[in-house]
N, C-alpha and C. Protein backbone atom coordinates (compact mmCIF):
# COMPACT_ATOMS: atom_id res chain seq x y z
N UNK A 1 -4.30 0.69 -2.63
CA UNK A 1 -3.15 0.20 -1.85
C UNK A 1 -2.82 -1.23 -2.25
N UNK A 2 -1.81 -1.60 -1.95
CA UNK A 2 -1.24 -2.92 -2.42
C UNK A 2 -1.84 -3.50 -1.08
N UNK A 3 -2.31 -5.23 -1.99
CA UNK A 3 -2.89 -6.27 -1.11
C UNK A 3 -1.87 -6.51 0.68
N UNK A 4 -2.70 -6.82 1.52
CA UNK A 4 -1.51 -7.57 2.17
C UNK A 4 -1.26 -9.24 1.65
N UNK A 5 0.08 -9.50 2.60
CA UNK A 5 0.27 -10.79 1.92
C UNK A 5 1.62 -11.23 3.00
N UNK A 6 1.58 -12.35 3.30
CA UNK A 6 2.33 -13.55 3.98
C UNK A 6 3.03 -14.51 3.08
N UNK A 7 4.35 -14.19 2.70
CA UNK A 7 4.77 -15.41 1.72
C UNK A 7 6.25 -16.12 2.36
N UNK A 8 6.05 -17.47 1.94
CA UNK A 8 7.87 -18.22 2.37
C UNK A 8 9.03 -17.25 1.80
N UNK A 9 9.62 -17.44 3.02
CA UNK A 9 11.69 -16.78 1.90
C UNK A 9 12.12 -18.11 1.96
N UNK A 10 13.00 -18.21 1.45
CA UNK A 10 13.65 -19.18 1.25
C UNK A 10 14.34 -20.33 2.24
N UNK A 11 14.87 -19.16 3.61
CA UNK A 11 15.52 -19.66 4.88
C UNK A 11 14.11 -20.60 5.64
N UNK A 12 12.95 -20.40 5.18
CA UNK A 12 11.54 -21.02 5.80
C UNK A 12 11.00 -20.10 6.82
N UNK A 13 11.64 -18.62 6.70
CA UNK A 13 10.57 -17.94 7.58
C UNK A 13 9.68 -17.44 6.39
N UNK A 14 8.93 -15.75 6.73
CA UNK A 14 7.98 -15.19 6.14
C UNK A 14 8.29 -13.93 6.00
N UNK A 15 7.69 -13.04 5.08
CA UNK A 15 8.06 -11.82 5.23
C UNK A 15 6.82 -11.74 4.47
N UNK A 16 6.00 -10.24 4.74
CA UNK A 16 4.61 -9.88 4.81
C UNK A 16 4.69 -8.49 4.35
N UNK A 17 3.77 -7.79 4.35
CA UNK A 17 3.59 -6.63 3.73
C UNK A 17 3.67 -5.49 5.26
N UNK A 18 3.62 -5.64 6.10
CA UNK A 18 4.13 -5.25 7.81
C UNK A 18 5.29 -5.32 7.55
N UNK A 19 5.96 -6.10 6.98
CA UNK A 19 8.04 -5.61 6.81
C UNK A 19 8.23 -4.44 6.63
N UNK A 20 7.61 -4.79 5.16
CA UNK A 20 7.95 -3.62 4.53
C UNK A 20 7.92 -2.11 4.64
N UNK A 21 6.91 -2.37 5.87
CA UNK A 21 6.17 -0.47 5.98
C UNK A 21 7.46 0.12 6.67
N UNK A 22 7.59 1.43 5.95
CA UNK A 22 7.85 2.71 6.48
C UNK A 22 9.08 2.48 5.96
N UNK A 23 9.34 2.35 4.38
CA UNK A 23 10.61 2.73 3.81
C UNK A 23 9.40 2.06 2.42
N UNK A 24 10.12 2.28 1.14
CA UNK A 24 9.61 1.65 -0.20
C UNK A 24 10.44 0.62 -0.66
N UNK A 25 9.90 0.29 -1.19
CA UNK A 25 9.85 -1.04 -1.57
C UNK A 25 9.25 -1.21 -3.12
N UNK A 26 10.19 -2.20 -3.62
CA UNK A 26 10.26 -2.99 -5.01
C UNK A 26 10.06 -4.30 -5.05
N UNK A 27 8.93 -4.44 -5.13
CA UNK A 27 8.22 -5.87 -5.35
C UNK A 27 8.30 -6.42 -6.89
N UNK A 28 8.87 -7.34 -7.53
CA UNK A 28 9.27 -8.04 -8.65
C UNK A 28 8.46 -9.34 -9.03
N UNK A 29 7.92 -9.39 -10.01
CA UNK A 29 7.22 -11.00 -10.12
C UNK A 29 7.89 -11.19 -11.14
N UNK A 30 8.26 -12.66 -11.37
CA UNK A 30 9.06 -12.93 -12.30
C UNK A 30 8.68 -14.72 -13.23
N UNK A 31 8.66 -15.31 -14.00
CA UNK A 31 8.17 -16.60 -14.33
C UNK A 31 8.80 -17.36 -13.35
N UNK A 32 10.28 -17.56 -13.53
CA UNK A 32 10.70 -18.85 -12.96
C UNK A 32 12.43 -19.01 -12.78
N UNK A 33 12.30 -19.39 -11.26
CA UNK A 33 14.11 -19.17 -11.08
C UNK A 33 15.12 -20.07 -12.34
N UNK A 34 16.16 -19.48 -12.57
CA UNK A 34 16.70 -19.97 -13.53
C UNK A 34 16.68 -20.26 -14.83
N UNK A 35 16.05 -19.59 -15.05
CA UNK A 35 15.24 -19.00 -16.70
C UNK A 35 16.23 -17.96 -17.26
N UNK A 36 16.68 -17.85 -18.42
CA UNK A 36 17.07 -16.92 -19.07
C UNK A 36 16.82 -15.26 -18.26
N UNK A 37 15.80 -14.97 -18.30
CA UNK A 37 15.76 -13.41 -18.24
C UNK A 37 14.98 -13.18 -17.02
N UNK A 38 14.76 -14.38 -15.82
CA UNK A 38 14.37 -14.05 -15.11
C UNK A 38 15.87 -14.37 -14.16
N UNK A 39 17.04 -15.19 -14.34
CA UNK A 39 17.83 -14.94 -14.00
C UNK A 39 18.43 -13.43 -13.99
N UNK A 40 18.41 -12.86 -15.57
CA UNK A 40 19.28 -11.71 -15.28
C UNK A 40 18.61 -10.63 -14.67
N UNK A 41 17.20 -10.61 -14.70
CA UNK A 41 16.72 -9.74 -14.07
C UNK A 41 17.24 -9.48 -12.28
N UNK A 42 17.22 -11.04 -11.94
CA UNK A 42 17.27 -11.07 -10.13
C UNK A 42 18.72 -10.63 -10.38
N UNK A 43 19.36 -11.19 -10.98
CA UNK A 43 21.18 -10.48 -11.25
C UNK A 43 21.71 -8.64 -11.36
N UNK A 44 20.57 -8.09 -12.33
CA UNK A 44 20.21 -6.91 -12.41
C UNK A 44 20.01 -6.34 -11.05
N UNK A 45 19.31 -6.58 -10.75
CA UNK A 45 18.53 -6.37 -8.94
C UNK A 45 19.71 -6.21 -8.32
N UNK A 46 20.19 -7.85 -8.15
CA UNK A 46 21.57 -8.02 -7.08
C UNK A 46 22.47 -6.97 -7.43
N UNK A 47 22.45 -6.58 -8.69
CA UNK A 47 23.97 -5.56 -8.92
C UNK A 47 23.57 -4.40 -8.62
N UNK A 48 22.36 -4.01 -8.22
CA UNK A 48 22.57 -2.45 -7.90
C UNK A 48 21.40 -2.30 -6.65
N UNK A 49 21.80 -3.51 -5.97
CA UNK A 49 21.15 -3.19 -4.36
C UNK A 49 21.73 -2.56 -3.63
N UNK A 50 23.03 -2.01 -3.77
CA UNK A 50 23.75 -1.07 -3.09
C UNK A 50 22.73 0.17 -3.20
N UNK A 51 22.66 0.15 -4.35
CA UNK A 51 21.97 1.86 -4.78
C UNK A 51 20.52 1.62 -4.09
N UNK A 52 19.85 0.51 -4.11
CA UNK A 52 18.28 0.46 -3.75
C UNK A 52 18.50 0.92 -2.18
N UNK A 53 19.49 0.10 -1.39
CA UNK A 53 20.16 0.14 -0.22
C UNK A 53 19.85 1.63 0.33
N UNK A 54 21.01 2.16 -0.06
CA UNK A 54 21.26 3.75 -0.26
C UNK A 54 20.29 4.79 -0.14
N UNK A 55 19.29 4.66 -1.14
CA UNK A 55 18.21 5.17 -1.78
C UNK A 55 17.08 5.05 -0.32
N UNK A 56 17.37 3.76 0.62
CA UNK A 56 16.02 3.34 1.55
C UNK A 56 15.28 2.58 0.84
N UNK A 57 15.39 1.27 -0.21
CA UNK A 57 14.23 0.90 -0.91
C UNK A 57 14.65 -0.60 -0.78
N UNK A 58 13.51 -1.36 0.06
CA UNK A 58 13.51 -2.49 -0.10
C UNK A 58 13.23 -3.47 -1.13
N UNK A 59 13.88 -4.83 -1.61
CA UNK A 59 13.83 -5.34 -3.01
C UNK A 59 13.78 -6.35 -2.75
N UNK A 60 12.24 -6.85 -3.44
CA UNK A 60 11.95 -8.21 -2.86
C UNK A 60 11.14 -8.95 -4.35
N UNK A 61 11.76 -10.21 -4.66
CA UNK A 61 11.78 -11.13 -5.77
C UNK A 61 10.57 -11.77 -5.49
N UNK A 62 9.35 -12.11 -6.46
CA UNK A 62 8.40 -13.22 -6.27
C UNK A 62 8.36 -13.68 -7.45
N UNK A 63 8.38 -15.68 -6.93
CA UNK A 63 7.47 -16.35 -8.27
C UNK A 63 6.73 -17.03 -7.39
N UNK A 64 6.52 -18.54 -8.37
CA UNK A 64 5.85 -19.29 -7.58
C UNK A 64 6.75 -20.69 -7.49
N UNK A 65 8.03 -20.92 -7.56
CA UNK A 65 9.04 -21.69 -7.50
C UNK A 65 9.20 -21.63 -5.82
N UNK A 66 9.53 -23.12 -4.67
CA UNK A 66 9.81 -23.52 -3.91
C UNK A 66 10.73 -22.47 -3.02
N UNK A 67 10.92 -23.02 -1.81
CA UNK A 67 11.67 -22.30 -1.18
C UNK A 67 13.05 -22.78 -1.35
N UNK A 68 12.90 -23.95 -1.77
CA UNK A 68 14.02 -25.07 -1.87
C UNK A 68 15.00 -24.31 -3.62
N UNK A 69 13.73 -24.08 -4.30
CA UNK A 69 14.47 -23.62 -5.55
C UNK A 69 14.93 -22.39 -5.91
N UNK A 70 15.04 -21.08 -4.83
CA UNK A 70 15.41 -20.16 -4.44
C UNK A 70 16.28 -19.92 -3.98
N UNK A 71 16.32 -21.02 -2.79
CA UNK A 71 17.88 -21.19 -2.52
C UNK A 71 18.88 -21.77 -3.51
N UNK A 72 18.41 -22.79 -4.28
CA UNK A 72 19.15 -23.13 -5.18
C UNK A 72 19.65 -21.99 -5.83
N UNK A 73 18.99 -21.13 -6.36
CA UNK A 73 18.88 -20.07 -7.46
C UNK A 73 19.46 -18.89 -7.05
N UNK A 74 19.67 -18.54 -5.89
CA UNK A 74 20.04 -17.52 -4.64
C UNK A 74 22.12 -18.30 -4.43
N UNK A 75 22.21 -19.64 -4.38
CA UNK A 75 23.39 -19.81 -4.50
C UNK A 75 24.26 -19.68 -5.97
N UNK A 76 23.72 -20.65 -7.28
CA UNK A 76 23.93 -20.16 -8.32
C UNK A 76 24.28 -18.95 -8.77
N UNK A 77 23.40 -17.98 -8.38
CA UNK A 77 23.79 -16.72 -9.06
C UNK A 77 24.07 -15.66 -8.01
N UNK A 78 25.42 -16.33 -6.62
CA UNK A 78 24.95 -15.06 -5.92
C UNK A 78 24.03 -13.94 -5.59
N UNK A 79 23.11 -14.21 -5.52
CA UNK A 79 21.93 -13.06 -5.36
C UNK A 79 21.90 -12.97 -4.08
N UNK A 80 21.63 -11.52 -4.09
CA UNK A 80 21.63 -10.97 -2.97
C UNK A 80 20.52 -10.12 -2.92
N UNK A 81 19.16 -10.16 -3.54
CA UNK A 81 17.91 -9.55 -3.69
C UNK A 81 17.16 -11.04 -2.60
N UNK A 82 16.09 -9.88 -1.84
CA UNK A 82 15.42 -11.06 -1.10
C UNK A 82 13.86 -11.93 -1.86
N UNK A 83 14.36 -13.25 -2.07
CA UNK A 83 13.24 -13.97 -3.08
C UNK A 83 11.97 -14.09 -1.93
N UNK A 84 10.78 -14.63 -2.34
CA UNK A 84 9.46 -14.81 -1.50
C UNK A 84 9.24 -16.33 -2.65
N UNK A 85 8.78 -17.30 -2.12
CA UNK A 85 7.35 -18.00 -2.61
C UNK A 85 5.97 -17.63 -2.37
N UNK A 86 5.16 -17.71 -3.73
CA UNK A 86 3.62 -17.21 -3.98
C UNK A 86 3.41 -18.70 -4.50
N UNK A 87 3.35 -19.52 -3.57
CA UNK A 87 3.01 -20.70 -4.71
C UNK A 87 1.43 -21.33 -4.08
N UNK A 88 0.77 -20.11 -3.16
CA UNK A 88 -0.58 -20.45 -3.00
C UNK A 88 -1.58 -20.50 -3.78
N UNK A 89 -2.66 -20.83 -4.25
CA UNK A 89 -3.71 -20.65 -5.00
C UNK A 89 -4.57 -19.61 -4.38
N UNK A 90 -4.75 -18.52 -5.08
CA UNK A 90 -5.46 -17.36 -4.74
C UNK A 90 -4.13 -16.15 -4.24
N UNK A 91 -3.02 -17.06 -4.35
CA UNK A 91 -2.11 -15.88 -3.51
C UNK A 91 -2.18 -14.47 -3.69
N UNK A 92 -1.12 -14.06 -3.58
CA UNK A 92 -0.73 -12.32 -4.09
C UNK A 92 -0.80 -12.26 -5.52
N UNK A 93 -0.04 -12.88 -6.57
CA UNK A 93 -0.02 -12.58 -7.80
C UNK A 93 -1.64 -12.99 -8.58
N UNK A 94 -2.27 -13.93 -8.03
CA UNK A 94 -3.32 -14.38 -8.47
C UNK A 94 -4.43 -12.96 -8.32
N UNK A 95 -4.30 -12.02 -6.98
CA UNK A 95 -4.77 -11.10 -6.25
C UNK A 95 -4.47 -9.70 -7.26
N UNK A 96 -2.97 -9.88 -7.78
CA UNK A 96 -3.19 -8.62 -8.42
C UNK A 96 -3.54 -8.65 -9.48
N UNK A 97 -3.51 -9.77 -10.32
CA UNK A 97 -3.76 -10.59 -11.68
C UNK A 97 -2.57 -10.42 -12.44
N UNK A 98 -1.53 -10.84 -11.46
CA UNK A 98 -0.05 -11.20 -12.71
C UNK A 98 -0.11 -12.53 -12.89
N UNK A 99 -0.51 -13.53 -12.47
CA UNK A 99 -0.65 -14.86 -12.55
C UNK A 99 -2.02 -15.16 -13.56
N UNK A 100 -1.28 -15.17 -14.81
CA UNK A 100 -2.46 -14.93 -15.70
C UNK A 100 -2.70 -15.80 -17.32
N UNK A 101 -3.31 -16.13 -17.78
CA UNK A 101 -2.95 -16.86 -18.92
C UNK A 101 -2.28 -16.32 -19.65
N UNK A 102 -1.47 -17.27 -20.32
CA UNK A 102 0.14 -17.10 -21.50
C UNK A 102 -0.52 -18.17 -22.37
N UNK A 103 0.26 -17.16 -23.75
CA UNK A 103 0.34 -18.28 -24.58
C UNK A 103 1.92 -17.88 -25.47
N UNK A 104 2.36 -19.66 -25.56
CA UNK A 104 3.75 -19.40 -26.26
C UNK A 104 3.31 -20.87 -26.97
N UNK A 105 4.08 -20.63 -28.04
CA UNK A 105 4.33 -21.83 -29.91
C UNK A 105 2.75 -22.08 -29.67
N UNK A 106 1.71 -21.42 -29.72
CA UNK A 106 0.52 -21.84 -29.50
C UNK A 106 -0.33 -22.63 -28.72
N UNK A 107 0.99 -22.47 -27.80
CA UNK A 107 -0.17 -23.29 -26.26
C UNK A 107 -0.91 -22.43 -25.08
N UNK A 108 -1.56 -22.44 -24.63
CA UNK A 108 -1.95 -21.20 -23.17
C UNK A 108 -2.17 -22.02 -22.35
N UNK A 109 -1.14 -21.43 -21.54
CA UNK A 109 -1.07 -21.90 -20.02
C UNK A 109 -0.94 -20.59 -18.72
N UNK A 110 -0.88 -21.01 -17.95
CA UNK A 110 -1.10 -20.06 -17.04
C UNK A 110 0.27 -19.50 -16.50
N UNK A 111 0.72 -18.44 -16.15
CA UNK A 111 2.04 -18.36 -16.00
C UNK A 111 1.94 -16.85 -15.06
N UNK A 112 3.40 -16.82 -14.60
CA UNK A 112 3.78 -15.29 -14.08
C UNK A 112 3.99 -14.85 -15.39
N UNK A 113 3.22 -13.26 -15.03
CA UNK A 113 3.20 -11.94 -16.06
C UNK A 113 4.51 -11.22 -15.61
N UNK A 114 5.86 -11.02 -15.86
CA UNK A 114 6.59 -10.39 -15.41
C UNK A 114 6.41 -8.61 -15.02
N UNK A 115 6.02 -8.55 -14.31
CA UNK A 115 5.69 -7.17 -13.29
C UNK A 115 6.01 -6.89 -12.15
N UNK A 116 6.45 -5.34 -12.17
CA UNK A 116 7.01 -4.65 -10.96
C UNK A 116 6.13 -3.65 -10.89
N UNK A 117 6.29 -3.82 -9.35
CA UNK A 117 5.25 -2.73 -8.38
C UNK A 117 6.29 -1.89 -7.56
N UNK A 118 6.34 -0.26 -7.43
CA UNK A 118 7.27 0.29 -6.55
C UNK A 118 5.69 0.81 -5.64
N UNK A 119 6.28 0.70 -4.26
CA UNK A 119 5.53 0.90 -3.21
C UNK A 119 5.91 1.91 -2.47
N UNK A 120 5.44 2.88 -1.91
CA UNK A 120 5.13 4.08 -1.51
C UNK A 120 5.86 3.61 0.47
N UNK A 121 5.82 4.12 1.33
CA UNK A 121 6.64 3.74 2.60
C UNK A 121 5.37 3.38 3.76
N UNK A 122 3.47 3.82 2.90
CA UNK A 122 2.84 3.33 3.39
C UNK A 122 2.02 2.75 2.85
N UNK A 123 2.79 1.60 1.84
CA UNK A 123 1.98 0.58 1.26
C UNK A 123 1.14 0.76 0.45
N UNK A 124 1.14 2.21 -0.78
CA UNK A 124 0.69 2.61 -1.59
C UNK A 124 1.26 2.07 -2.93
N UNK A 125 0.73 1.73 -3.89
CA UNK A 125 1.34 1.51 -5.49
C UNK A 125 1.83 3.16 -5.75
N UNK A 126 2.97 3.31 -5.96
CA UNK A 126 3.32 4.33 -6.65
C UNK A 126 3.51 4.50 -8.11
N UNK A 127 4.20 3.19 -8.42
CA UNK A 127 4.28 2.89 -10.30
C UNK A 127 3.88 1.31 -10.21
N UNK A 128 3.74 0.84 -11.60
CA UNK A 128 3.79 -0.04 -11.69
C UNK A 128 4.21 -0.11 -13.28
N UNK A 129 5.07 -1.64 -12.93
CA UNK A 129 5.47 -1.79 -14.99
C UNK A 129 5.15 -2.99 -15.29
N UNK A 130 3.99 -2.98 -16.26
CA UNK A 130 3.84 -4.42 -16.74
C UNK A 130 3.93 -5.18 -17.60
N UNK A 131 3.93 -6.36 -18.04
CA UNK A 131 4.96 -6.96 -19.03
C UNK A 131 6.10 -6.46 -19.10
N UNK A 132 7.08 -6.17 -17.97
CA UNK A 132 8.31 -6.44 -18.31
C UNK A 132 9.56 -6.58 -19.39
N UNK A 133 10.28 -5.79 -19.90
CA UNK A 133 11.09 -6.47 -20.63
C UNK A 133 12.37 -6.14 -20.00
N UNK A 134 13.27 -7.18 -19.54
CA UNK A 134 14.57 -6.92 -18.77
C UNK A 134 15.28 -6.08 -18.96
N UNK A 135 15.76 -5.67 -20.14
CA UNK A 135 16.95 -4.92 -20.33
C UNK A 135 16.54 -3.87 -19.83
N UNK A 136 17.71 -3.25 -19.00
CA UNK A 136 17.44 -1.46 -18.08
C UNK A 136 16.55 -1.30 -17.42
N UNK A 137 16.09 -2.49 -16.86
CA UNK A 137 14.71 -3.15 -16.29
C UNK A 137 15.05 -2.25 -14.74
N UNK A 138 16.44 -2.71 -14.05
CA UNK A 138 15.95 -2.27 -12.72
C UNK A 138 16.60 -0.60 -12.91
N UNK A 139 17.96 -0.46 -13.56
CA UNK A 139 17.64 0.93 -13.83
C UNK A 139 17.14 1.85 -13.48
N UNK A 140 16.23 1.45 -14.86
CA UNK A 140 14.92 2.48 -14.43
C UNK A 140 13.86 2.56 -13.44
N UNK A 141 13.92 1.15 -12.71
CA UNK A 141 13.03 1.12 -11.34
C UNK A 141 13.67 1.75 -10.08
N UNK A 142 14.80 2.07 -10.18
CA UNK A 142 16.37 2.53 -9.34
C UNK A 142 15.85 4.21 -9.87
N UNK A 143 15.67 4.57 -10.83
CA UNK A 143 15.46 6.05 -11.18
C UNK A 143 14.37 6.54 -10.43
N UNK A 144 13.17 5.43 -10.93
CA UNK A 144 11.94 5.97 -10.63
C UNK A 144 11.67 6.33 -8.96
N UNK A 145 12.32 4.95 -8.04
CA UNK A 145 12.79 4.77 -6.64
C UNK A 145 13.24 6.04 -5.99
N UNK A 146 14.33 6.36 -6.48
CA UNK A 146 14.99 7.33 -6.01
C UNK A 146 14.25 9.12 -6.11
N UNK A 147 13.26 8.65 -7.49
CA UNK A 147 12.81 10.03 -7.70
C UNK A 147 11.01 10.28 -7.06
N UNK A 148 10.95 8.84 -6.72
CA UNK A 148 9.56 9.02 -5.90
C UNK A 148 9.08 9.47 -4.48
C-alpha cells in the first residue's frame, strides 16, 4: 500500500492520504516548478483533468519547491492540477525512494526521480511509472486510470 502522508498545498492547508480514499488517484513527483518538462508535464495534467475528473480520479502534483513557489507556478501556467510540498526530510518521496541521487554534466546530487503512482480507491499502488519521460506522459496515465 502506498505510505500515508501529510503535505502543504499551496493555499497553506494540507491534504493527506485520508483525502484521497475512496476514488483513485494520480500522485506525480516531479524535479522542480518551472522547469522545462516539469512545467509541461503539470500543463499536460491541467489539460486533461476534465477526463481525470470524469473518469473519478484525483490528480495531485509533488516536489519539494515551497508553497509560495506553487502558487507562483499554479498562476504562470494556469494549472489547475492540485500541487503538494514534500519539502520534509524523510518525507513521502524520500519514503518511496524517488528522492534519490542524480547525476547530470558529471555532478551527483540529490534530486526528484520523476515518477507516477496510480492509486487504487483504497490506497493501493496499482501502477507505477518510473523515470518518467513527458511526452504522452499523462495520456497514458488517463488510459491506464480509466482502465483500472
Amino acid at each position: 500500500a502506498f505510505p500515508d502522508f501529510s503535505m502543504e498545498t499551496p493555499d497553506g492547508g494540507t491534504v493527506t492520504k485520508a483525502d484521497l480514499a475512496g476514488k483513485k488517484a494520480v500522485i506525480f513527483f516531479y524535479p522542480k516548478d518551472n522547469t522545462p518538462g516539469c512545467t509541461t508535464e503539470a500543463k499536460d495534467f491541467t489539460a486533461l483533468k476534465p477526463e481525470f475528473d470524469k473518469a473519478g480520479v484525483a490528480l495531485l502534483g509533488v516536489s519539494k519547491d515551497s508553497a509560495r513557489k506553487h502558487q507562483n507556478f499554479i498562476a504562470k501556467h494556469d494549472l489547475t492540477v492540485d500541487l503538494a510540498t514534500d519539502a520534509e526530510e524523510g518525507g513521502l518521496s524520500d519514503e518511496l525512494g524517488v528522492w534519490a541521487e542524480k547525476k547530470m554534466y558529471g555532478k551527483t546530487f540529490m534530486g526528484m526521480v520523476r515518477t507516477t503512482y496510480l492509486l487504487g480507491e483504497d490506497g493501493t499502488i496499482l501502477r507505477t511509472w518510473p523515470k518518467v519521460k513527458v511526452k504522452g506522459h499523462a495520456e497514458e496515465v488517463l488510459e491506464a486510470a480509466r482502465s483500472a
